[in-house]
C-alpha atoms as a PDB file:
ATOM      1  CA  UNK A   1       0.000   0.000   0.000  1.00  0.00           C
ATOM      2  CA  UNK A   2       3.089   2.240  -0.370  1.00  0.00           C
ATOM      3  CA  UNK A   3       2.699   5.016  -3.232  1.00  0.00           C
ATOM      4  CA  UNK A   4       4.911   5.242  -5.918  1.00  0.00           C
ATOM      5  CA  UNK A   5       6.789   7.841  -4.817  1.00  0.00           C
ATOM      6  CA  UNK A   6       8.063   6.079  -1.398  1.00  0.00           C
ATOM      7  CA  UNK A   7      11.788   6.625  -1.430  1.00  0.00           C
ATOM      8  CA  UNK A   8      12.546   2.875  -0.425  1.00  0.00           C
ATOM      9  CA  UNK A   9      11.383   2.268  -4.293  1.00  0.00           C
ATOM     10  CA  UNK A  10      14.414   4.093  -5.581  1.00  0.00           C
ATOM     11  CA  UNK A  11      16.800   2.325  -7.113  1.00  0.00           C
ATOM     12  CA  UNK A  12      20.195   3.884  -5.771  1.00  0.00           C
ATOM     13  CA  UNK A  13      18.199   3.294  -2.196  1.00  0.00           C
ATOM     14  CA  UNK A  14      18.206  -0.268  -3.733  1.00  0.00           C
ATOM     15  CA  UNK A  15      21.650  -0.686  -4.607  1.00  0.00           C
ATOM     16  CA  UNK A  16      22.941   1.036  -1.486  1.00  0.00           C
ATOM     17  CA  UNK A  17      20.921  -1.587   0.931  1.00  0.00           C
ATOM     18  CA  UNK A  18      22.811  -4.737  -1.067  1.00  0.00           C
ATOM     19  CA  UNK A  19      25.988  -3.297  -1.047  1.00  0.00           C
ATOM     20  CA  UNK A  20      26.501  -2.316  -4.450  1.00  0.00           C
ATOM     21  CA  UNK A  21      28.054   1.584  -3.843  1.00  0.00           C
ATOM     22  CA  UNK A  22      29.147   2.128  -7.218  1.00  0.00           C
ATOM     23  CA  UNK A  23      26.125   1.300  -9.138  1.00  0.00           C
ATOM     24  CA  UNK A  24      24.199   3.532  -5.874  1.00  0.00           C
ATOM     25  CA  UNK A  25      26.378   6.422  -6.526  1.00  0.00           C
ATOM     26  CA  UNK A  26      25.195   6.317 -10.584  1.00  0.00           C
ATOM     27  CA  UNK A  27      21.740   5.441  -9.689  1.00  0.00           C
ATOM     28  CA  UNK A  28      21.753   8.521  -7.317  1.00  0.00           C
ATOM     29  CA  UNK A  29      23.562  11.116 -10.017  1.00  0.00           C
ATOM     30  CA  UNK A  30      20.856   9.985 -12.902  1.00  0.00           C
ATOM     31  CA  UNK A  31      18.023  10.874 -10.699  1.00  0.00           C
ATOM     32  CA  UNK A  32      19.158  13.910  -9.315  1.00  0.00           C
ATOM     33  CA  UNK A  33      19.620  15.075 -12.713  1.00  0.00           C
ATOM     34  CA  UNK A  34      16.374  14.169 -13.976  1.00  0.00           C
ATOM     35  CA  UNK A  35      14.995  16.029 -11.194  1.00  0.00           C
ATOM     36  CA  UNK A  36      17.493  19.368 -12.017  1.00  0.00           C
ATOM     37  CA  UNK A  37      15.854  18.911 -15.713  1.00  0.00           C
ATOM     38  CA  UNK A  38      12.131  18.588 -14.398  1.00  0.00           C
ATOM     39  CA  UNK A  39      13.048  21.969 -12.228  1.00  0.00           C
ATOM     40  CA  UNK A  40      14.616  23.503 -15.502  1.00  0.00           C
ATOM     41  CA  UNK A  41      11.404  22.779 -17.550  1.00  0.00           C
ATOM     42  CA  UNK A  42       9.233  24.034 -14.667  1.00  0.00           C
ATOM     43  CA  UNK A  43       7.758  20.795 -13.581  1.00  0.00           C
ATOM     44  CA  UNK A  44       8.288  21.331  -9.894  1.00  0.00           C
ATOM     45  CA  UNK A  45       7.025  18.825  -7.680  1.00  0.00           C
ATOM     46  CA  UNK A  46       3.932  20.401  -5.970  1.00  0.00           C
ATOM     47  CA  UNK A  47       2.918  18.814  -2.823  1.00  0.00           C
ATOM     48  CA  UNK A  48      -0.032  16.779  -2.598  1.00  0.00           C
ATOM     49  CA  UNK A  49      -1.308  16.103   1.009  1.00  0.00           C
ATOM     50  CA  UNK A  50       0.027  19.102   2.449  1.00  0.00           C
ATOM     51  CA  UNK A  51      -0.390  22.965   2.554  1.00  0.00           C
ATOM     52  CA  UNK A  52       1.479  25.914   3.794  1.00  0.00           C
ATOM     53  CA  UNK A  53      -0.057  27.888   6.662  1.00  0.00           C
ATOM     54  CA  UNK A  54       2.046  30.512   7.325  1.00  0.00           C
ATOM     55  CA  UNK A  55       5.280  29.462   8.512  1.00  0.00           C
ATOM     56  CA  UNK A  56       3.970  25.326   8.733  1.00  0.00           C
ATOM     57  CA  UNK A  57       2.671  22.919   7.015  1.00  0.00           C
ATOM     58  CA  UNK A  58      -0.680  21.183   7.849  1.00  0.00           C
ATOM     59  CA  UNK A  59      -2.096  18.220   6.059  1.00  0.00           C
ATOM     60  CA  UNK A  60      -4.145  18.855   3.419  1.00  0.00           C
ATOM     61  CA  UNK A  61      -5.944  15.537   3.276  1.00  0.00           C
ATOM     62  CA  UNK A  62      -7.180  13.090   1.026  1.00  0.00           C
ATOM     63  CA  UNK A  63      -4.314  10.923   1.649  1.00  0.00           C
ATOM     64  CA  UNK A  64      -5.952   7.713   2.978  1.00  0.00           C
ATOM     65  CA  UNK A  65      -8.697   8.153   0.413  1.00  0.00           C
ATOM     66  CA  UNK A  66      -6.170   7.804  -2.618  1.00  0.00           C
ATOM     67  CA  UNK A  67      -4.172   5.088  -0.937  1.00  0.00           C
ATOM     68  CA  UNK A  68      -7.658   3.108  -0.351  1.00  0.00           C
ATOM     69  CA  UNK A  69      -8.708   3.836  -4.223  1.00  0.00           C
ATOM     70  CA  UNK A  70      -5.215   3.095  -5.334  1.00  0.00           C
ATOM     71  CA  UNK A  71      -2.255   5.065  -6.676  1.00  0.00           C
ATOM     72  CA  UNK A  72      -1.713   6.956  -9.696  1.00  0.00           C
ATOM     73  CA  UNK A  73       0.839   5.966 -11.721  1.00  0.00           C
ATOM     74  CA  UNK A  74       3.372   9.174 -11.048  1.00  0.00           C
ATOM     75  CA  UNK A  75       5.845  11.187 -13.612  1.00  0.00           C
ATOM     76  CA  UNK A  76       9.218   8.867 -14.124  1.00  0.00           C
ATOM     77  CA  UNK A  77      10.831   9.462 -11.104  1.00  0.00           C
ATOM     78  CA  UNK A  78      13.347   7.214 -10.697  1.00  0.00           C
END
């Protein structure tokens, strides 16, 4: 019931856990850049279950009704 974008799905998470540093360390680079390129094209992530109020940030809900109705299929992210 995890979404898509839990960071134990990532792969240089992954390779990292089993011991395999070099192939982590690439993993990590080629996601990092595809998120610089994202910010460059203006697809900032937006948050989803949260808002700003003021100086916090307060759930926004509908959270445990998505997870329930299952989960979108997300941008590439890793």
């Amino acid at each position: 019931k995890l979404p898509p974008t839990d960071s134990r799905f990532r792969p240089d998470q992954r390779a990292l856990e089993e011991g395999d540093v070099q192939s982590a360390e690439e993993d990590k680079l080629r996601v990092e850049e595809m998120q610089r390129e994202r910010r460059r094209r203006g697809m900032d992530a937006k948050p989803k279950w949260f808002k700003k109020n003021g100086e916090e940030w307060v759930y926004a809900g509908g959270y445990w009704e998505q997870r329930e109705k299952g989960w979108e299929d997300p941008a590439k992210l890793w």
